[in-house]
C-alpha atoms as a PDB file:
ATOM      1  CA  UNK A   1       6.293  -3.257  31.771  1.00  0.00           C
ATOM      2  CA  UNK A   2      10.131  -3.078  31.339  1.00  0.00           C
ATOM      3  CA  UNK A   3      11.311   0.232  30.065  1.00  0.00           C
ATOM      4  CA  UNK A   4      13.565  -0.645  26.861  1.00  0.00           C
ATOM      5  CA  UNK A   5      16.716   1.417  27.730  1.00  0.00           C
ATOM      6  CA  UNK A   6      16.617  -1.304  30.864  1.00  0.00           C
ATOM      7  CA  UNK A   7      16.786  -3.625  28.730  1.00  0.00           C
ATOM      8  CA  UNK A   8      20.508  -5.727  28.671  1.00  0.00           C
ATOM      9  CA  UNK A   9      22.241  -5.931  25.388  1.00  0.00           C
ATOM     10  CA  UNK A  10      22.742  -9.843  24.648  1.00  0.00           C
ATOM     11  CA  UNK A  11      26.719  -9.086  25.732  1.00  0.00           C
ATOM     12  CA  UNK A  12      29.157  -9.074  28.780  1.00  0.00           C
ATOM     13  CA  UNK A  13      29.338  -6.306  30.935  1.00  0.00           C
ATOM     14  CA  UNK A  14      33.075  -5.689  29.454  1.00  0.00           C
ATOM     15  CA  UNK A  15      31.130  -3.961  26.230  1.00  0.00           C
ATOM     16  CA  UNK A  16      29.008  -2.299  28.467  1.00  0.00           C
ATOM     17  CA  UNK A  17      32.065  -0.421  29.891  1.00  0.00           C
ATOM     18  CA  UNK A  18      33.612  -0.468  26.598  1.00  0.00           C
ATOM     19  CA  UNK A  19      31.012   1.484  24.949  1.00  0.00           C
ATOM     20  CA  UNK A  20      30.501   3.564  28.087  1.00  0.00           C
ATOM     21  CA  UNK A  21      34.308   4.776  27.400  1.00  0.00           C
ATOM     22  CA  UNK A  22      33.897   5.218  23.909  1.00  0.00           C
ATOM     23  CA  UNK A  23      31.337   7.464  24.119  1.00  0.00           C
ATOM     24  CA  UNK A  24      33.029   9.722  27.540  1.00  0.00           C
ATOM     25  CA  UNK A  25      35.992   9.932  25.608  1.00  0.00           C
ATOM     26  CA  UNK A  26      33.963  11.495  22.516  1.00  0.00           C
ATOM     27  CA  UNK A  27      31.629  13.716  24.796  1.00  0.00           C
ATOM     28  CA  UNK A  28      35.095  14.741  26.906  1.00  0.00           C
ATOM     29  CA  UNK A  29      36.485  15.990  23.569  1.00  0.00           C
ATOM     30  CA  UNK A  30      33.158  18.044  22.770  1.00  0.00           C
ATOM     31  CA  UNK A  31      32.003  19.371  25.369  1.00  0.00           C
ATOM     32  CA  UNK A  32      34.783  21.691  26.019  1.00  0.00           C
ATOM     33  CA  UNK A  33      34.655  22.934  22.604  1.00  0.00           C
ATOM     34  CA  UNK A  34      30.704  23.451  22.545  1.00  0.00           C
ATOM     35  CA  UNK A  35      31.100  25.086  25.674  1.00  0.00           C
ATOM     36  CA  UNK A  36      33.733  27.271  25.241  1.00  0.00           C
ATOM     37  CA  UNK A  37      32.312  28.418  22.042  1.00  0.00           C
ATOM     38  CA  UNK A  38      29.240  29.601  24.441  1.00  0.00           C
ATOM     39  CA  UNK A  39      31.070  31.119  26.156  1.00  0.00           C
ATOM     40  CA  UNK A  40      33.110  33.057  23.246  1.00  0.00           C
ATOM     41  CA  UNK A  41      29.349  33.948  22.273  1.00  0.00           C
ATOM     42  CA  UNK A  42      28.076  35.779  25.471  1.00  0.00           C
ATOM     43  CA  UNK A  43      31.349  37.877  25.230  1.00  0.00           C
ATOM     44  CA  UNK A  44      33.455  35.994  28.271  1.00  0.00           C
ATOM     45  CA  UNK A  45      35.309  37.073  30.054  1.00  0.00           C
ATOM     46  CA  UNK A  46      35.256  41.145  29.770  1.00  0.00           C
ATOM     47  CA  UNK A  47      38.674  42.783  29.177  1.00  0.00           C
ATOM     48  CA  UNK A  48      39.186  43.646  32.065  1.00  0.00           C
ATOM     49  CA  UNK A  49      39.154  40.344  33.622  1.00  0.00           C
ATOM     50  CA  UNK A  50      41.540  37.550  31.929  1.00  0.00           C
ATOM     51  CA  UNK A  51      40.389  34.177  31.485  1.00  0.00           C
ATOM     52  CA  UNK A  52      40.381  32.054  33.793  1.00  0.00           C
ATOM     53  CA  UNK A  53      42.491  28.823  34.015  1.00  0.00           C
ATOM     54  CA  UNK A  54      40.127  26.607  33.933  1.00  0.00           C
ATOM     55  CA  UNK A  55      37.206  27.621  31.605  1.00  0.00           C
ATOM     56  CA  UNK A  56      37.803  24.856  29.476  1.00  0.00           C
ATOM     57  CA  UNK A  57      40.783  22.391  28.980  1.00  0.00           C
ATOM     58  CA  UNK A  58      41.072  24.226  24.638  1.00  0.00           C
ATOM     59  CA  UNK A  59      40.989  28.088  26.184  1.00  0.00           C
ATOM     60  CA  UNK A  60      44.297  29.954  25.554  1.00  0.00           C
ATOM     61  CA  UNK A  61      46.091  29.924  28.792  1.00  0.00           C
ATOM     62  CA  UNK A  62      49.307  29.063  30.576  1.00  0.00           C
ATOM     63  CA  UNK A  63      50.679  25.974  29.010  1.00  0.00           C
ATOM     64  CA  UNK A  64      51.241  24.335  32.653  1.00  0.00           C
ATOM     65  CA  UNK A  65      47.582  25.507  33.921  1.00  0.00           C
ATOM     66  CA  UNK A  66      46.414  23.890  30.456  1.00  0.00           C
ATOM     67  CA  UNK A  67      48.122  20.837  30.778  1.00  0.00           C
ATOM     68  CA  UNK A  68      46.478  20.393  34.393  1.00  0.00           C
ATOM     69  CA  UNK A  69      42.940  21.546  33.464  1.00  0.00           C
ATOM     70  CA  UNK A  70      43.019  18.431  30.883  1.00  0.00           C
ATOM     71  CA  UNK A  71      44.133  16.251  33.355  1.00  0.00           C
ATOM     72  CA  UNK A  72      41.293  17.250  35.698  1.00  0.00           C
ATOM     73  CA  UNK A  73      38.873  17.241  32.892  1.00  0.00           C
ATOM     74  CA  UNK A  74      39.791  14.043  31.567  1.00  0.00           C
ATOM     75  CA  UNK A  75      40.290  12.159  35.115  1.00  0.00           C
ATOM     76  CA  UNK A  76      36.987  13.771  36.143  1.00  0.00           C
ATOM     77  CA  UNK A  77      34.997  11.992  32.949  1.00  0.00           C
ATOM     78  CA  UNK A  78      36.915   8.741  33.444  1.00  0.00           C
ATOM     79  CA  UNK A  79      36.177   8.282  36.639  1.00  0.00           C
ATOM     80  CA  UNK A  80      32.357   9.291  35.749  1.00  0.00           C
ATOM     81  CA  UNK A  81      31.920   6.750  32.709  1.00  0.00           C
ATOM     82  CA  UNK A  82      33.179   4.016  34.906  1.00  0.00           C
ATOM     83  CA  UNK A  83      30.733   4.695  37.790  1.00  0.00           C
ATOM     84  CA  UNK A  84      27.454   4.316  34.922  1.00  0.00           C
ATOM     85  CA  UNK A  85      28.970   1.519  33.548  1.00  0.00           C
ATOM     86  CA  UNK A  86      29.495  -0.012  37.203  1.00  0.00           C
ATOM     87  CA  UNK A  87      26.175   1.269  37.833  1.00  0.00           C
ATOM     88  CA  UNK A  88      24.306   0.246  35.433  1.00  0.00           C
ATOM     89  CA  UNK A  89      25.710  -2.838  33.166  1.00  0.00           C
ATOM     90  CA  UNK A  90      25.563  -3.289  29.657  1.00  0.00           C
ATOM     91  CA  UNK A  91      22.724  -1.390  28.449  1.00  0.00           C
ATOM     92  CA  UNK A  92      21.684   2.005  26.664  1.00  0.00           C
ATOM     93  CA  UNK A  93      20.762   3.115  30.607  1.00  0.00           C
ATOM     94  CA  UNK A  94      24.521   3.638  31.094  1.00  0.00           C
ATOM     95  CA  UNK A  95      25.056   5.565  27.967  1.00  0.00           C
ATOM     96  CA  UNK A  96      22.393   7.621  28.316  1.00  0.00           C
ATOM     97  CA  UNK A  97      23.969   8.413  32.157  1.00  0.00           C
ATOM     98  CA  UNK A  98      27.421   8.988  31.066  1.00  0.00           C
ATOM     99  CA  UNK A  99      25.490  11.980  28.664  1.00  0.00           C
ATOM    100  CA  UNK A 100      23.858  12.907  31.974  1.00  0.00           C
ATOM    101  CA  UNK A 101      26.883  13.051  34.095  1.00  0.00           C
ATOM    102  CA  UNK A 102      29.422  14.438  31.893  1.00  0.00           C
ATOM    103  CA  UNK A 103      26.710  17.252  31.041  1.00  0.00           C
ATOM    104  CA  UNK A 104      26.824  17.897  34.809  1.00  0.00           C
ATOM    105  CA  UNK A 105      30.507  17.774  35.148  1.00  0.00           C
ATOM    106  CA  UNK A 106      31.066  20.571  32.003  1.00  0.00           C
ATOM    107  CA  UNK A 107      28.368  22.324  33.963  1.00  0.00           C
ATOM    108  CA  UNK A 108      30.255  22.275  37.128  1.00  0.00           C
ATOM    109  CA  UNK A 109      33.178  22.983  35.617  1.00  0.00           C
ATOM    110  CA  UNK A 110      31.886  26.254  33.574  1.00  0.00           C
ATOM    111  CA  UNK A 111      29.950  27.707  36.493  1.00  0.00           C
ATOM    112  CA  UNK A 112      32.974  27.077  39.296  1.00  0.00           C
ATOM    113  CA  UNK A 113      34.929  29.603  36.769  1.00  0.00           C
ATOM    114  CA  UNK A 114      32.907  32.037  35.384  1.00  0.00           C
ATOM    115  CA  UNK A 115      29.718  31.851  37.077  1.00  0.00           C
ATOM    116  CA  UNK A 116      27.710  31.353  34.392  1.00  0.00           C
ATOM    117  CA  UNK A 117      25.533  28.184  33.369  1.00  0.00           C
ATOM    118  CA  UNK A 118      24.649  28.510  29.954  1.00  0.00           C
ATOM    119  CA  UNK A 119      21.382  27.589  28.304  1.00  0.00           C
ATOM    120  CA  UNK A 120      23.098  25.937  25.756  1.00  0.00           C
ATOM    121  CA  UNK A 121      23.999  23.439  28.060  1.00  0.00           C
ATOM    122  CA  UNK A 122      20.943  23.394  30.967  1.00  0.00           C
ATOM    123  CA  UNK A 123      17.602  23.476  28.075  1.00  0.00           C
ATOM    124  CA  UNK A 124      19.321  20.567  25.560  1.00  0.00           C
ATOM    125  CA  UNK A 125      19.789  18.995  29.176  1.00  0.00           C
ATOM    126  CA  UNK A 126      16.743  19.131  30.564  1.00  0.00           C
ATOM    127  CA  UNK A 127      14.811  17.818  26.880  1.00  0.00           C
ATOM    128  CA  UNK A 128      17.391  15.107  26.487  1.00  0.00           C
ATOM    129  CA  UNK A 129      16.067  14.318  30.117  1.00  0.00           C
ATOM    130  CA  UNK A 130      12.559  13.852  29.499  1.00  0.00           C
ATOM    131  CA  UNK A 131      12.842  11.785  26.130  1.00  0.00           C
ATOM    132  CA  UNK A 132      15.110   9.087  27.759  1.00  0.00           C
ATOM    133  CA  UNK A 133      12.194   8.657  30.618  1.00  0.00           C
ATOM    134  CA  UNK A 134       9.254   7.927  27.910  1.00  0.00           C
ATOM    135  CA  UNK A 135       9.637   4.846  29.174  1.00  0.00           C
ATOM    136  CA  UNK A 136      10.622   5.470  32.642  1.00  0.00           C
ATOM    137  CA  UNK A 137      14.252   5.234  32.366  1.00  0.00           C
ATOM    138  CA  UNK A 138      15.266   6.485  35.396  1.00  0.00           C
ATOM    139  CA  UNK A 139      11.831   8.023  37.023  1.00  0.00           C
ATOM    140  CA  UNK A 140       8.341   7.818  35.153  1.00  0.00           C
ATOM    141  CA  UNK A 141       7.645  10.218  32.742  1.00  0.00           C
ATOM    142  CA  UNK A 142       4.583  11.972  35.049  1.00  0.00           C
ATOM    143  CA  UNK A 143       7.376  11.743  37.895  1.00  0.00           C
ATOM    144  CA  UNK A 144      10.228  13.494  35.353  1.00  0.00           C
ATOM    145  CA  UNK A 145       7.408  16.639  33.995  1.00  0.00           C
ATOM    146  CA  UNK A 146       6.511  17.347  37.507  1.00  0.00           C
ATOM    147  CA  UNK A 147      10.123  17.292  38.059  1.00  0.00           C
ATOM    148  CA  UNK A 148      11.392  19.889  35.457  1.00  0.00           C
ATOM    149  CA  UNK A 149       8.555  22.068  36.620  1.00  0.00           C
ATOM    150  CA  UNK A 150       9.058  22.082  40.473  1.00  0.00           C
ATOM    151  CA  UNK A 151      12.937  22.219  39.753  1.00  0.00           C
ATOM    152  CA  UNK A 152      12.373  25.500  38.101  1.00  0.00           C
ATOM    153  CA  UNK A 153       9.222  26.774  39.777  1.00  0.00           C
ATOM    154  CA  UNK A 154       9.585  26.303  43.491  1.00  0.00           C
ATOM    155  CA  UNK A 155      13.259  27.271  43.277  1.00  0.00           C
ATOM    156  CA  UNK A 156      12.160  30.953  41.303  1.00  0.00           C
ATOM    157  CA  UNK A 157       9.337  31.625  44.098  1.00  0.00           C
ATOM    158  CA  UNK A 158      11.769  31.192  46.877  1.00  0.00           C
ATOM    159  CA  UNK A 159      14.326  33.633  45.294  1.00  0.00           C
ATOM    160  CA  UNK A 160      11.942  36.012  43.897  1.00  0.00           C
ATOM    161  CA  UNK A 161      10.427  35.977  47.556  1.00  0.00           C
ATOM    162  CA  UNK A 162      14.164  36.120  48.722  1.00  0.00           C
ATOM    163  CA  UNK A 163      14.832  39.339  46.525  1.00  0.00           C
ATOM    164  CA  UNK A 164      11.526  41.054  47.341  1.00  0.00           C
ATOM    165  CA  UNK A 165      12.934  40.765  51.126  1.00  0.00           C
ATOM    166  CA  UNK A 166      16.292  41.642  50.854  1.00  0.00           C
ATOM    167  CA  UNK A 167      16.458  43.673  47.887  1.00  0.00           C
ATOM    168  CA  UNK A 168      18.991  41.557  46.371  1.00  0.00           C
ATOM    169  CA  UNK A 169      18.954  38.092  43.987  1.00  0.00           C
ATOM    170  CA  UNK A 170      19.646  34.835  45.900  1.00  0.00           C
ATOM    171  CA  UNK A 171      20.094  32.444  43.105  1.00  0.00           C
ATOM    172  CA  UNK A 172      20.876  32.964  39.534  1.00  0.00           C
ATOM    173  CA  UNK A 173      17.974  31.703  36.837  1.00  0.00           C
ATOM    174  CA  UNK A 174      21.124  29.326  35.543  1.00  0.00           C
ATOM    175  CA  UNK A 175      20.557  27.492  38.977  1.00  0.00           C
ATOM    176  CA  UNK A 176      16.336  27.093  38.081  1.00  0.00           C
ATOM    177  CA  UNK A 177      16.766  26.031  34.800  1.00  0.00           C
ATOM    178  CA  UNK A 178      19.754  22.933  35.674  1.00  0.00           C
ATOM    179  CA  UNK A 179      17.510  21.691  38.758  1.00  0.00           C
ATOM    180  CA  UNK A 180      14.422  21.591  36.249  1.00  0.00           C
ATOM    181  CA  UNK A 181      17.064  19.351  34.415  1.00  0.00           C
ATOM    182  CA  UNK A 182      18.013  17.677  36.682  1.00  0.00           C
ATOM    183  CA  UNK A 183      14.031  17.019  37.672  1.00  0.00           C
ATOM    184  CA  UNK A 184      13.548  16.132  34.205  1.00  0.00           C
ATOM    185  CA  UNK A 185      16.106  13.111  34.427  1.00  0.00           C
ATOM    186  CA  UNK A 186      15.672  11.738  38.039  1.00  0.00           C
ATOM    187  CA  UNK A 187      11.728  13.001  38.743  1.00  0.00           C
ATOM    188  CA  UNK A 188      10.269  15.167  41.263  1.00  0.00           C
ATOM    189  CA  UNK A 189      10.852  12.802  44.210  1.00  0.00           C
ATOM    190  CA  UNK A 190      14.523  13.067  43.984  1.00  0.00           C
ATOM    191  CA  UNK A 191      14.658  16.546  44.097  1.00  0.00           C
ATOM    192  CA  UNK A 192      14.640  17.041  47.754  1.00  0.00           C
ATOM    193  CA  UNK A 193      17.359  14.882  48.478  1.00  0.00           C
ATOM    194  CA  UNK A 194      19.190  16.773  45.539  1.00  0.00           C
ATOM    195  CA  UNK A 195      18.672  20.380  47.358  1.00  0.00           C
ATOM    196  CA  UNK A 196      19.984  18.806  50.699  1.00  0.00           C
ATOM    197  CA  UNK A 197      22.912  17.237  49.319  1.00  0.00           C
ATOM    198  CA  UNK A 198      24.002  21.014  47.523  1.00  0.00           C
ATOM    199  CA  UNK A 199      22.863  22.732  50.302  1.00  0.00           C
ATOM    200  CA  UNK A 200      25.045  20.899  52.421  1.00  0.00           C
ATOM    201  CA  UNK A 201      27.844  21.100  50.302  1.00  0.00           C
ATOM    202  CA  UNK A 202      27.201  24.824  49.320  1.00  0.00           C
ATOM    203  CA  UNK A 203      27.255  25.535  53.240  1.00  0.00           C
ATOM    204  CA  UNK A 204      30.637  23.226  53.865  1.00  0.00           C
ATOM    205  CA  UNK A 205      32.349  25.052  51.654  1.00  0.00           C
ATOM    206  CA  UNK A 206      31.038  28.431  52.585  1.00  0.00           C
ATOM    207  CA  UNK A 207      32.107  27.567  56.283  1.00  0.00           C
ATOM    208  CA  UNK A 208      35.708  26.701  54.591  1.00  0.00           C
ATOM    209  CA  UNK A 209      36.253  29.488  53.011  1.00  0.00           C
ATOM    210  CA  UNK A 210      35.224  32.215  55.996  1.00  0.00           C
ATOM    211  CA  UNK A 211      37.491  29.961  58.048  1.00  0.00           C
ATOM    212  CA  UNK A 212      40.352  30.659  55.819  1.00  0.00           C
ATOM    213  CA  UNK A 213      38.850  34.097  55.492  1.00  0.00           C
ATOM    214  CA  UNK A 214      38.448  34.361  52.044  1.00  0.00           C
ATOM    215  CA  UNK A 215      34.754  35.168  51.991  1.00  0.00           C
ATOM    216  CA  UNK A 216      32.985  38.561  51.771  1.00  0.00           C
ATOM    217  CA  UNK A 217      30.224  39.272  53.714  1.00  0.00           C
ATOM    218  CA  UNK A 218      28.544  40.128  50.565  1.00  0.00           C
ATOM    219  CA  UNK A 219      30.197  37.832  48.053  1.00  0.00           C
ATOM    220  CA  UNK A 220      27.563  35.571  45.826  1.00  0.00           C
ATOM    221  CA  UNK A 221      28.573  31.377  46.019  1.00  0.00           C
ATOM    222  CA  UNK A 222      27.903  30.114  43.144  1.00  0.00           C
ATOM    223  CA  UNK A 223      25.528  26.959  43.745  1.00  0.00           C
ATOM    224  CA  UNK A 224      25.422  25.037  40.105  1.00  0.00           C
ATOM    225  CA  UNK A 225      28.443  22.507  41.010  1.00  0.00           C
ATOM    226  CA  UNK A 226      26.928  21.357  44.029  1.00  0.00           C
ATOM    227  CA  UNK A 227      23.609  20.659  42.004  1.00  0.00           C
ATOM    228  CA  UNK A 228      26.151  18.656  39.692  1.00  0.00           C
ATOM    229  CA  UNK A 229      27.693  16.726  42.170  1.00  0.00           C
ATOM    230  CA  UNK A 230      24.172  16.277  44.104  1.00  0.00           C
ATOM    231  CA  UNK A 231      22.618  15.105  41.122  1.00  0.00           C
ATOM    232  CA  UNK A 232      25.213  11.935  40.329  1.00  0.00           C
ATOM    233  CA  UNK A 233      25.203  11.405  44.022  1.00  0.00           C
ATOM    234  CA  UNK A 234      21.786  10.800  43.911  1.00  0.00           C
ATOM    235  CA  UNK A 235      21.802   8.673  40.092  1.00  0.00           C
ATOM    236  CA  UNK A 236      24.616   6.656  41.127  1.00  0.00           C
ATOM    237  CA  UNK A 237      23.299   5.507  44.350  1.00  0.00           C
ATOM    238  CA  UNK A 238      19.763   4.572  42.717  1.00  0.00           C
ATOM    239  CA  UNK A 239      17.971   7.031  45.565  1.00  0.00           C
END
């Protein structure tokens, strides 16, 4: 049976990418403002640390480190919504992965700065993930439940197992709950090729920065943008 969001609108693929634009260039303009309304909410930053430049293109910094963070933002969407609509064609697949992506780029983007992925963002993520597979959009339905569940179960016995050990938390509960989203959208067998991807990444970097010595032996990495960027790897490429 052919899941219905497969299904190609009786059009070119120019609408496709039309409405893939229209609807990056609405989601670029809210998600900044949903987000950094979150943000405002859990009381970030503390006074006694600014905020940073990059929190969201509409928080009050610098006008020059503004103006770039748009750019960044608004390149970094672009360049998303054109790889679903490449992707995927004209159909409602593509607009439902430009939500998917762009969620995962304002993800990125929040936790790279502060640290922080809020549930406002992972839990709408992770529902909006299992409704659009019903009918097996992008992994059955069976496949996208057992996903959600191993991306925030196996994940939470490893670092409670981790801390038990060491006396110390290995990954934040942010990280469990936007792999169970990410599980949710592109099902359980996806999720080890997800984990190696951001491990990979998350290790690249970590060599990086000790080479340019700006590492702490005890300094925490934060993990959620390489989940991001594994995750529309791993869409994008149809693994």
């Amino acid at each position: 049976m052919t899941a219905t969001l497969w299904a190609p609108w009786p059009t070119s693929v120019w609408f496709g990418m039309a409405a893939c634009l229209l609807l990056g260039a609405l989601l670029g303009a809210a998600l900044p403002l949903w987000s950094a309304r979150l943000l405002q909410a859990l009381a970030w930053p503390p006074e006694a640390d600014p905020a940073p430049a990059l929190i969201a293109p509409l928080w009050p910094v610098a006008p020059l480190q503004r103006k770039r963070a748009r750019g960044l933002w608004w390149a970094g969407s672009l360049l998303l919504t054109l790889g679903c609509a490449l992707r995927f064609g004209a159909n409602w697949a593509a607009l439902a992965a430009v939500i998917f992506l762009l969620a995962l780029w304002m993800l990125a983007w929040v936790d790279a700065r502060t640290g922080l992925l809020p549930d406002g963002l992972t839990q709408p993520l992770l529902w909006l993930g299992l409704l659009v597979n019903l009918d097996g959009t992008f992994a059955p339905l069976t496949e996208a439940l057992l996903g959600a569940v191993a991306g925030y179960g196996i994940p939470w016995l490893i670092a409670h197992g981790y801390a038990l050990l060491r006396r110390r938390e290995g990954m934040g509960q942010g990280d469990f709950k936007m792999l169970a989203a990410l599980g949710a959208w592109l099902g359980w067998q996806a999720l080890p090729m997800v984990l190696l991807l951001a491990s990979l990444c998350g290790l690249v970097m970590a060599a990086w920065l000790a080479w340019r010595r700006r590492l702490q032996a005890d300094q925490a990495l934060v993990f959620g943008p390489w989940l991001a960027l594994a995750g529309a790897c791993v869409l994008l490429a149809g693994y």
